[in-house]
Protein backbone atom coordinates (compact mmCIF):
# COMPACT_ATOMS: atom_id res chain seq x y z
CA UNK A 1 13.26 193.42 66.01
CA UNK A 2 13.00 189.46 65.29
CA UNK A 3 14.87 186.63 66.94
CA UNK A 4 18.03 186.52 65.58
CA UNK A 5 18.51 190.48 65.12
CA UNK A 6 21.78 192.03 65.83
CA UNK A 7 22.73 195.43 66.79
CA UNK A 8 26.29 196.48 66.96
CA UNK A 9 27.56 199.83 67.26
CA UNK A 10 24.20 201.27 66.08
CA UNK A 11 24.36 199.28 62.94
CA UNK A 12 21.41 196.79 62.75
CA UNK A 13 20.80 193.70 61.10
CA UNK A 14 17.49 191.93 60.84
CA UNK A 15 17.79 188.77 60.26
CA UNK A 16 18.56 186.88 56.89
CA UNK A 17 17.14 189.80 54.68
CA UNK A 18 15.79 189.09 51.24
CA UNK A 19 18.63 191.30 48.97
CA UNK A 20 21.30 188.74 50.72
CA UNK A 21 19.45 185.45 50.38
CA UNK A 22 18.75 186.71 46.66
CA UNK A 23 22.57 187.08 46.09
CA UNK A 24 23.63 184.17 47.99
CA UNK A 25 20.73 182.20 45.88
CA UNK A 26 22.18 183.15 42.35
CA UNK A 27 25.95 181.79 43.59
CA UNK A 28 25.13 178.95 45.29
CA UNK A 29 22.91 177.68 42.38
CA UNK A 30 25.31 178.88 39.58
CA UNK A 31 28.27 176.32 41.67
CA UNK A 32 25.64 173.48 41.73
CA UNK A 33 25.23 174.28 38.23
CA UNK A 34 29.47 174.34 37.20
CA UNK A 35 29.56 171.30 39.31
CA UNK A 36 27.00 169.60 37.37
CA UNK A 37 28.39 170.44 34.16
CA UNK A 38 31.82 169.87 34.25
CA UNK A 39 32.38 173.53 34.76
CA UNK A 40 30.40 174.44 31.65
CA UNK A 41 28.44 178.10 32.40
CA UNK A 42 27.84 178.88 28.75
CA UNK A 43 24.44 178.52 28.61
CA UNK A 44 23.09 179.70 31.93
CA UNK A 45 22.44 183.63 31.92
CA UNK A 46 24.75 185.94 34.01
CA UNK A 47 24.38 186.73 37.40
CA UNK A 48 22.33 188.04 39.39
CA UNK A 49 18.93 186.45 38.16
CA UNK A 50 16.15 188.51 38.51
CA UNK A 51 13.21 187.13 40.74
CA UNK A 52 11.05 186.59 37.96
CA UNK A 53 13.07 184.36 35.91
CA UNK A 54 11.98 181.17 35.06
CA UNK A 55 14.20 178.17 36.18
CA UNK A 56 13.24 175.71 33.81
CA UNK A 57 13.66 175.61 29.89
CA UNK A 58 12.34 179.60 29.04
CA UNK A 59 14.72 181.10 32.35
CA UNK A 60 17.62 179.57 33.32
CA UNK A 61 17.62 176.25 31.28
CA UNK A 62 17.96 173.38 34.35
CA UNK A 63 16.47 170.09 33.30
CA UNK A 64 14.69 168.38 36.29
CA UNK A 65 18.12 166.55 37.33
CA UNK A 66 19.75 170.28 37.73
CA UNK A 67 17.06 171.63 39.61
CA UNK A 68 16.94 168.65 42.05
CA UNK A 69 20.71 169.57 42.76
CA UNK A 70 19.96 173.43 43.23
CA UNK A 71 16.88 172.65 45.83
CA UNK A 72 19.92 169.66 47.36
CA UNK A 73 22.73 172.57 47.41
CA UNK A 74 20.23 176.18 48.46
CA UNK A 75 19.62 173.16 51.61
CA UNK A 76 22.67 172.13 52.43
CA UNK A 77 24.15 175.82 52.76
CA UNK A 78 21.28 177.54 54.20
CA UNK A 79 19.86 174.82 56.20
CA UNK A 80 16.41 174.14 54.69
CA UNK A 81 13.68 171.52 54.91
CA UNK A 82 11.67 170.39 52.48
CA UNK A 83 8.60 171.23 55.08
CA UNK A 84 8.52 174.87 53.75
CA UNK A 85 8.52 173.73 50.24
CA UNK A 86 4.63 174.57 48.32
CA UNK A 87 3.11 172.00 46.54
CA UNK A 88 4.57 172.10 43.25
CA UNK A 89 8.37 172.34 42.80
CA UNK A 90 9.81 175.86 42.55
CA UNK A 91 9.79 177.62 38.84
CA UNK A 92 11.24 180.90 38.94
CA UNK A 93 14.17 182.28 41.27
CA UNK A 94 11.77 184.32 43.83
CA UNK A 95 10.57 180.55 44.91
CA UNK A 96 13.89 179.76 45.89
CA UNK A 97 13.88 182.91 47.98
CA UNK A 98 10.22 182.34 49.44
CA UNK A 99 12.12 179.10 50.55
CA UNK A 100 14.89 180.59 52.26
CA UNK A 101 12.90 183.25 53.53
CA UNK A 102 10.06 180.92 55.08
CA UNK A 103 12.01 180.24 58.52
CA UNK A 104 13.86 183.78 58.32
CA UNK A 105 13.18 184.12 61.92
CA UNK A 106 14.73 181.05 63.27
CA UNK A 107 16.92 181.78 65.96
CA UNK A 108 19.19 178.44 65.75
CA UNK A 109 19.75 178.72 61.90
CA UNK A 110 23.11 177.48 60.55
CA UNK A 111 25.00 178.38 56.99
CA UNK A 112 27.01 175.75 55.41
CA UNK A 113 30.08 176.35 53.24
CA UNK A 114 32.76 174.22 51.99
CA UNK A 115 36.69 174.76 52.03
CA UNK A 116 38.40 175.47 48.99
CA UNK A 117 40.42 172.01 49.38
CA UNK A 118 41.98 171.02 45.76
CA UNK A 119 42.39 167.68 47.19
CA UNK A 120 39.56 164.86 48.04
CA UNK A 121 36.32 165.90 49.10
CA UNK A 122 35.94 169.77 50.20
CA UNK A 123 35.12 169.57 54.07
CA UNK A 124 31.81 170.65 54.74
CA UNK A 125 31.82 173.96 57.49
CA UNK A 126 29.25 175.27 59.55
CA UNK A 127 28.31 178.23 61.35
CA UNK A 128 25.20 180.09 63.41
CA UNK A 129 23.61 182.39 61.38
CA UNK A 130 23.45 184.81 64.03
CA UNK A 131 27.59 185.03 64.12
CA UNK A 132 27.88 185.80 60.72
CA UNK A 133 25.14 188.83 60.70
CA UNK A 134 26.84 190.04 64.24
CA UNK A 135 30.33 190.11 61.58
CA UNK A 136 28.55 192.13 59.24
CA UNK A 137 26.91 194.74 61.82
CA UNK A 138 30.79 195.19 63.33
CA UNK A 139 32.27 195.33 59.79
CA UNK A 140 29.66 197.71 58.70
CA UNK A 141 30.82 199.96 61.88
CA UNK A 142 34.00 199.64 60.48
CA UNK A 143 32.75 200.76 56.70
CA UNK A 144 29.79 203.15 57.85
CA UNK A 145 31.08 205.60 55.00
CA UNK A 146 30.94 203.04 51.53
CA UNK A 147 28.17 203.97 49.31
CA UNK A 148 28.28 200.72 46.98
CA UNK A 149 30.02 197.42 47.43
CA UNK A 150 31.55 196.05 44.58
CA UNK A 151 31.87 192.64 44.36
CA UNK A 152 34.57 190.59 42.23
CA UNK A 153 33.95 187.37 44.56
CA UNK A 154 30.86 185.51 44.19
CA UNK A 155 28.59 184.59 47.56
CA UNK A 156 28.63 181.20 47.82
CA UNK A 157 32.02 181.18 49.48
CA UNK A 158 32.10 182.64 53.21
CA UNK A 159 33.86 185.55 52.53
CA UNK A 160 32.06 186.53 49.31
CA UNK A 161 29.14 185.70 51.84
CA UNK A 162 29.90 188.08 54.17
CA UNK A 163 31.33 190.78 52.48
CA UNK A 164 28.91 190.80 49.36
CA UNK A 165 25.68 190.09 50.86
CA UNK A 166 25.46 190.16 54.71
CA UNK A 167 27.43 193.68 55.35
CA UNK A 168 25.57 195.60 52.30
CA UNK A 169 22.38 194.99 53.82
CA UNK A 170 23.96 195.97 57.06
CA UNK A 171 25.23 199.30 55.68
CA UNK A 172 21.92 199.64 53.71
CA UNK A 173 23.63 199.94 50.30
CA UNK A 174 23.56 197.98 47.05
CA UNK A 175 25.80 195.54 45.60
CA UNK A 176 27.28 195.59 41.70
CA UNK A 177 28.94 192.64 39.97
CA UNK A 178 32.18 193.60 38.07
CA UNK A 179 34.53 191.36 36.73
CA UNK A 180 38.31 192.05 35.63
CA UNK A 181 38.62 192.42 31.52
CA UNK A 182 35.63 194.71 31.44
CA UNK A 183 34.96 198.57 32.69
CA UNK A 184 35.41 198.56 35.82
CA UNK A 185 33.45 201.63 36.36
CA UNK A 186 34.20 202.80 39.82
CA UNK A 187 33.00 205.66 41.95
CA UNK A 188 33.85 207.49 45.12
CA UNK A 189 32.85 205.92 48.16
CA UNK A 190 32.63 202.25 46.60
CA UNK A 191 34.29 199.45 48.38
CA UNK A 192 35.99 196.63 46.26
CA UNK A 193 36.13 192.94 47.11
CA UNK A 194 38.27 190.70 45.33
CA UNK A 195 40.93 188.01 46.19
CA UNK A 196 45.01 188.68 45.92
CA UNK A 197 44.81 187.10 42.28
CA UNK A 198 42.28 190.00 41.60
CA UNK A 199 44.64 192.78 43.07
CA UNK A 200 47.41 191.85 41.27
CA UNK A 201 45.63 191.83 37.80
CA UNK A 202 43.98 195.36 39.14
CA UNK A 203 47.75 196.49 39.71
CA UNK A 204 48.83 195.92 36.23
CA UNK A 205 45.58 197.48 34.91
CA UNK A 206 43.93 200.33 37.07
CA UNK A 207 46.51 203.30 36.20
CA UNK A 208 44.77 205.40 38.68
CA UNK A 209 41.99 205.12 41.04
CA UNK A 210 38.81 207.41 41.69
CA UNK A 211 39.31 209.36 44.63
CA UNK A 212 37.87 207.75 48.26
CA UNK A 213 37.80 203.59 46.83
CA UNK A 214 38.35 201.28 49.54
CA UNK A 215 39.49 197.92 48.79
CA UNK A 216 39.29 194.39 50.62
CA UNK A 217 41.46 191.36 50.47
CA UNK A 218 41.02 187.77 51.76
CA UNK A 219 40.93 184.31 50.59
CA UNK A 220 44.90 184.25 50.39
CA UNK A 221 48.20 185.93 51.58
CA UNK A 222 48.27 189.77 49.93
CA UNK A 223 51.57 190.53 48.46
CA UNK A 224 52.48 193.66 50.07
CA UNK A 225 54.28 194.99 46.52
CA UNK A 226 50.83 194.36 44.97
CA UNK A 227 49.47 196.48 48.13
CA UNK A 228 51.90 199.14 47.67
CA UNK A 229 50.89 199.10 43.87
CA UNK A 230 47.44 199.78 43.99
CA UNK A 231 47.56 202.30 47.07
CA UNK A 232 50.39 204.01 44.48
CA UNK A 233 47.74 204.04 41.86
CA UNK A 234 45.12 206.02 44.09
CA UNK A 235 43.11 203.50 45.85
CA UNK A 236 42.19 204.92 49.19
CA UNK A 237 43.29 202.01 51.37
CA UNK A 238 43.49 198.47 51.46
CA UNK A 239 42.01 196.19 53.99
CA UNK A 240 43.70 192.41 54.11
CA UNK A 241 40.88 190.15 56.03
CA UNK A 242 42.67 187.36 57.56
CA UNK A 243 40.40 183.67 58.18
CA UNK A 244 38.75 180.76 56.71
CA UNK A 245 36.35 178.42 55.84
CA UNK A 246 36.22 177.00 59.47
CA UNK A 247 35.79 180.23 61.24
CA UNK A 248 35.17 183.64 58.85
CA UNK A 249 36.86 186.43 59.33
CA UNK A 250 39.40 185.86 62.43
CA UNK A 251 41.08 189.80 62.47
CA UNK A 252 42.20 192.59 59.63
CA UNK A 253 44.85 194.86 58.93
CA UNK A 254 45.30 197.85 56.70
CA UNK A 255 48.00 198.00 54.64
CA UNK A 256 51.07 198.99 55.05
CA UNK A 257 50.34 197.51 58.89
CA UNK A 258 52.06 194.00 59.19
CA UNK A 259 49.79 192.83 62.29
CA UNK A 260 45.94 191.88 62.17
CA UNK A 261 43.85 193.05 64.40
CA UNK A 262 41.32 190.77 66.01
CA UNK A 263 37.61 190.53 65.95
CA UNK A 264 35.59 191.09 68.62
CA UNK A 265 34.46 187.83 68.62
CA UNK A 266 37.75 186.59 69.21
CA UNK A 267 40.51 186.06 71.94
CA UNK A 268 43.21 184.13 71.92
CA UNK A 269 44.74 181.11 74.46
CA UNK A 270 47.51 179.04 74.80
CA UNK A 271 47.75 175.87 72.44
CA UNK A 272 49.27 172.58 73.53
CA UNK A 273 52.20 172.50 70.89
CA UNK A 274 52.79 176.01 71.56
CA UNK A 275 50.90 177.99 69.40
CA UNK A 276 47.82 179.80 69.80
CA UNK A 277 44.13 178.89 69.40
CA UNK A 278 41.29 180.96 69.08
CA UNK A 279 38.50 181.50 71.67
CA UNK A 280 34.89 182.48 70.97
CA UNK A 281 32.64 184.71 72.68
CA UNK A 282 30.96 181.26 74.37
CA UNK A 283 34.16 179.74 75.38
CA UNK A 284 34.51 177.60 72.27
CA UNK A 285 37.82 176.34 71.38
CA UNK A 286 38.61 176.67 67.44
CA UNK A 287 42.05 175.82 66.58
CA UNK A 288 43.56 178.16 63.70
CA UNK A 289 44.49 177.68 60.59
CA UNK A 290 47.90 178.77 60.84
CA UNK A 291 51.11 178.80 63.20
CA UNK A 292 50.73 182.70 64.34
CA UNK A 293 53.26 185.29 66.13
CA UNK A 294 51.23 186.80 68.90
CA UNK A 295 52.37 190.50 69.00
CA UNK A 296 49.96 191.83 71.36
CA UNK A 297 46.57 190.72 73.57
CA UNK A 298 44.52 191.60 70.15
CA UNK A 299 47.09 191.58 67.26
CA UNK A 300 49.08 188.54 65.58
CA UNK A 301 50.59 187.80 62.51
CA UNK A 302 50.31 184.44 60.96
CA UNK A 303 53.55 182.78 60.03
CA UNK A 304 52.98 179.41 57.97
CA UNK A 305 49.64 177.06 57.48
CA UNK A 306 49.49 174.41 60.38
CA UNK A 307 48.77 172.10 57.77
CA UNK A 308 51.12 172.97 55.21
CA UNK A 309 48.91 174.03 52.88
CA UNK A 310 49.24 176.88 50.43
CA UNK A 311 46.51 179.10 49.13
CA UNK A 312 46.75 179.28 44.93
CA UNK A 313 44.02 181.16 43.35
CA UNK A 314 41.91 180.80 46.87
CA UNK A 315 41.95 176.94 47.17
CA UNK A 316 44.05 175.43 49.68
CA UNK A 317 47.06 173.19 47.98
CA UNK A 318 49.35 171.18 49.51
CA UNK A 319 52.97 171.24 47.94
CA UNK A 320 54.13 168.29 49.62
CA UNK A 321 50.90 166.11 48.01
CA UNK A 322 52.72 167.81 44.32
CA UNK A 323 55.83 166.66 44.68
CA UNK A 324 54.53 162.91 46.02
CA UNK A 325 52.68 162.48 42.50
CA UNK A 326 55.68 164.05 40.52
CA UNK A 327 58.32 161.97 42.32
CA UNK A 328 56.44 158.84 40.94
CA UNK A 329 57.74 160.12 37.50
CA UNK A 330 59.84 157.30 35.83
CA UNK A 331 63.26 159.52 35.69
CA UNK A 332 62.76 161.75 38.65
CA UNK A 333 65.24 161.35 41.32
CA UNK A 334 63.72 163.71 43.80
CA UNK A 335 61.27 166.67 43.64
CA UNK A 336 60.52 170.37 45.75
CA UNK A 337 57.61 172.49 45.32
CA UNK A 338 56.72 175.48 47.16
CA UNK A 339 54.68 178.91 46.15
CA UNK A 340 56.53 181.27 43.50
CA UNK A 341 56.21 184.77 44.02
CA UNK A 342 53.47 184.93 40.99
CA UNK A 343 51.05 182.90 43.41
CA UNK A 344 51.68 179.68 41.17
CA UNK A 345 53.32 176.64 42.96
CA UNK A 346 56.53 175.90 41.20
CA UNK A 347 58.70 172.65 40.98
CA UNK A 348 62.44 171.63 41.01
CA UNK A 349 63.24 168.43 39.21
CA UNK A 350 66.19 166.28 40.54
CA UNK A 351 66.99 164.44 37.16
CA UNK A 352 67.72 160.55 37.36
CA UNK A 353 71.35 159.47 36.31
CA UNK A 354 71.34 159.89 31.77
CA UNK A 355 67.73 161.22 32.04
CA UNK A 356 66.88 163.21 29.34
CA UNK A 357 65.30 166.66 30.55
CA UNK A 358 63.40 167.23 27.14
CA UNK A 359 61.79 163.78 27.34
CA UNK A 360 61.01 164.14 31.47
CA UNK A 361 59.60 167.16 30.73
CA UNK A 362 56.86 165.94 28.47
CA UNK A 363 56.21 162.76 30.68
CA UNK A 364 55.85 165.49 33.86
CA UNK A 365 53.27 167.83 31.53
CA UNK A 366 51.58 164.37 31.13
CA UNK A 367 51.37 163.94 35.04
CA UNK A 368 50.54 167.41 36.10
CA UNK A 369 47.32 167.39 33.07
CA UNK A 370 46.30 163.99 34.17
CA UNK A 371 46.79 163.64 38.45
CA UNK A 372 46.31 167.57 39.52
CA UNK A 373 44.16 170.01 39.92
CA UNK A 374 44.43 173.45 37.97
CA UNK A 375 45.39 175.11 41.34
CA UNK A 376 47.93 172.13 42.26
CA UNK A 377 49.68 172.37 38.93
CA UNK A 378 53.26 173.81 38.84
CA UNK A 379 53.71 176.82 35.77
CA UNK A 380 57.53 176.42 36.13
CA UNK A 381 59.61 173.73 36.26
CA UNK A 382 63.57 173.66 37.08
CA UNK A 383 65.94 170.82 36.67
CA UNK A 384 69.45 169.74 38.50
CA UNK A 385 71.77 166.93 39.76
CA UNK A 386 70.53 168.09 43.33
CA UNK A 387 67.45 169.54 45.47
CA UNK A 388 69.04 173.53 46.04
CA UNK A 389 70.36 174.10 49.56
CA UNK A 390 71.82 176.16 51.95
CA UNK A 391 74.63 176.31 54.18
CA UNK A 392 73.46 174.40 57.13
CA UNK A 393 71.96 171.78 54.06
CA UNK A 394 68.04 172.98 54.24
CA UNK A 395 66.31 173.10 51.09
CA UNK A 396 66.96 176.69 49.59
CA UNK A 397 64.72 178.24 47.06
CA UNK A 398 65.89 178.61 43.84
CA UNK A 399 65.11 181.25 40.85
C-alpha cells in the first residue's frame, strides 16, 4: 500500500484513486465554469466528461481565460502546483487528471472546499486528504452491501465529495448521475444521495421504491414527514448525515432515530459558553456548527446554528441579515424572518402608519430581486400592525 492508504474495517482505500479525481475534476471545473459565466451551463456538455474530450473549442468550449480559471480552481481544491504541469497547457480532461494524479502519493495532501455562505465571500475550508479517505473506508463499512451509488449532488462540495467519489471507490462500485425531472431508473442495492430539497421533490414523485434502495441526506435539516414519506413509499432506509464545510461528516442517524451517532473520528468536550465542541483523533479542537443536546458519550442532537444561520437549498442564510435589508424599506415599520416549513425563509411585514400594502409590496419585490441572493429571498410575505407574539411577548410564528 502507498503513503496515505487507509484501511478500516477491512475496507481499503489507496490513496486519491483516478475514478474519484475524474469525478471531482468534472464538478469542480463545471463551478469554475457557472462562476465564470454568470451561471450560464448551456453550452458546456453534461457531466461526467470523458477523458478524451477536448477542453478547448472541439470538447468542452473554454476560451484561454476559462481554462486559466479551471487549472486556478482543480489547484486551489486539490492542492496542486504548477511543478507537475507538462510543457504545454492541458487539452483534454485526462490532463487534468495526470495533474491531480502526479503527487497521488503525497502523504501531507490537503482538499479545499468552500462553505455554501449566501453572504460575502464563501470561506475557504481545508482538510488532510488522508481524513477524508479514512471517512470513506468507515462509511463504506457502514454500506458494504450498495451495488451502485447514485448521485443527485455534484463533487465539488464536501459531501458530494465524499459520498460520490471517495466511498464508491472505497466500496469498489460505480457511480451514475441522475437528476430529478428525468427517469430515475433505480435498482436494488443502489444507494441515493441527494440533499432535503431533493427528498422532498422525490416524496411527491417516487410512488414506490425498488425493493433494498438506501438513501442519504445531508447538506440541511431532513424533515422527518418527508422521511416518513419516502420510507412509506418503499425506500429501504434513510440515512441523515449531520456536518459541514469546516469539518465533513461529524455523526449520522437513521430515520425514524432522533439522535446522531458520532464518527469515529470524533469525541466530544466541554465548551466555554456551555456547549459542546468537537475533538479529533489528534487532540484538535473544532468548534461545531451548532448549539447541540448531548444525549449520550457518542450521540447528540443539534438544536439551533451557533451562528444563526439557516440552511435554504444547502447554502447557509442568515434571517436576521433579511430582515436588516427589508427593514430599510421606506414604509416598513419592523420586519421577522425565519425558515417556513417548505424550506423557504419567509417574512412578516410590520406596515408603517397609512402604508399602503399593495404599493410596499412591489417596493419589497424590488428589494428582495435587487439586495438578495436566490437562497436569502423570502417566497411569502405577511403583513400587520405588529411583529406576532406570544404570551410572555417573544416573537411567535405566524401562518
Amino acid at each position: 500500500m502507498t503513503v496515505g492508504d487507509s484501511v478500516v474495517g477491512g475496507v481499503a482505500v489507496c490513496g486519491l484513486q483516478r475514478s474519484a479525481a475524474h469525478r471531482i475534476t468534472c464538478a469542480v471545473v463545471t463551478a469554475e465554469i457557472r462562476r465564470l459565466r454568470d451561471g450560464d451551463l448551456s453550452r458546456l456538455p453534461a457531466v461526467d466528461w470523458s477523458e478524451d474530450m477536448q477542453i478547448g473549442d472541439d470538447g468542452l468550449g473554454l476560451d484561454s481565460i476559462e481554462q486559466l480559471g479551471a487549472l486556478g480552481a482543480l489547484a486551489e481544491t486539490l492542492g496542486l502546483d504548477d511543478d507537475r504541469l507538462g510543457a504545454e497547457s492541458p487539452g483534454r480532461v485526462g490532463a487534468w487528471i495526470d495533474w491531480i494524479m502526479a503527487d497521488r502519493e503525497t502523504a501531507d495532501r490537503r482538499i479545499t472546499v468552500t462553505t455554501s455562505g449566501s453572504t460575502g465571500t464563501p470561506r475557504a475550508c481545508s482538510h488532510a486528504l488522508a481524513d477524508l479517505l479514512d471517512e470513506a473506508a468507515y462509511l463504506g463499512t457502514r454500506f458494504a452491501d450498495r451495488r451502485r451509488i447514485v448521485a443527485m449532488v455534484p463533487a465539488h462540495h464536501l459531501y458530494g465529495m465524499v459520498w460520490t467519489a471517495l466511498l464508491p471507490d472505497a466500496l469498489g462500485i460505480p457511480v451514475v448521475v441522475r437528476t430529478i425531472g428525468a427517469t430515475l431508473d433505480l435498482t436494488p442495492g443502489d444507494m441515493v444521495v441527494a440533499v432535503p430539497e431533493q427528498w422532498l421533490a422525490l416524496s411527491r414523485i417516487v410512488k414506490h421504491f425498488p425493493n433494498d434502495v438506501v438513501g442519504i441526506s445531508s447538506a440541511g435539516v431532513l424533515d422527518d414527514r418527508v422521511a416518513t414519506s419516502v420510507l412509506a413509499a418503499g425506500l429501504a432506509s434513510l440515512v441523515d448525515v449531520y456536518g459541514a464545510s469546516e469539518t465533513s461528516a461529524i455523526a449520522i442517524r437513521e430515520v425514524p432515530a432522533s439522535t446522531y451517532d458520532l464518527l469515529p473520528r470524533w469525541r466530544l468536550a466541554p465548551h466555554d459558553d456551555g456547549d459542546w465542541d468537537l475533538i479529533d483523533r489528534g487532540g484538535a479542537r473544532v468548534e461545531l456548527p451548532d448549539r447541540i443536546d448531548r444525549t449520550g458519550d457518542r450521540t447528540l442532537r443539534p438544536i439551533g446554528r451557533r451562528d444563526g444561520a439557516v440552511q435554504v437549498g444547502g447554502h447557509n442564510v442568515w434571517p436576521d441579515r433579511v430582515a436588516r435589508i427589508l427593514r430599510d424599506t421606506d414604509g416598513v415599520a419592523d420586519v421577522a424572518v425565519r425558515l417556513h416549513a417548505n424550506g423557504r425563509l419567509k417574512a412578516f411585514i410590520v406596515t408603517g402608519d397609512g402604508q399602503d400594502t399593495a404599493d410596499l409590496s412591489a417596493a419589497l419585490d424590488r428589494v428582495v430581486a435587487d439586495r438578495l441572493t436566490a437562497p436569502e429571498r423570502p417566497r411569502s410575505f405577511s403583513y400587520g400592525s405588529s411583529l406576532p407574539r406570544g404570551e410572555m411577548g417573544k416573537l411567535a410564528d405566524w401562518v
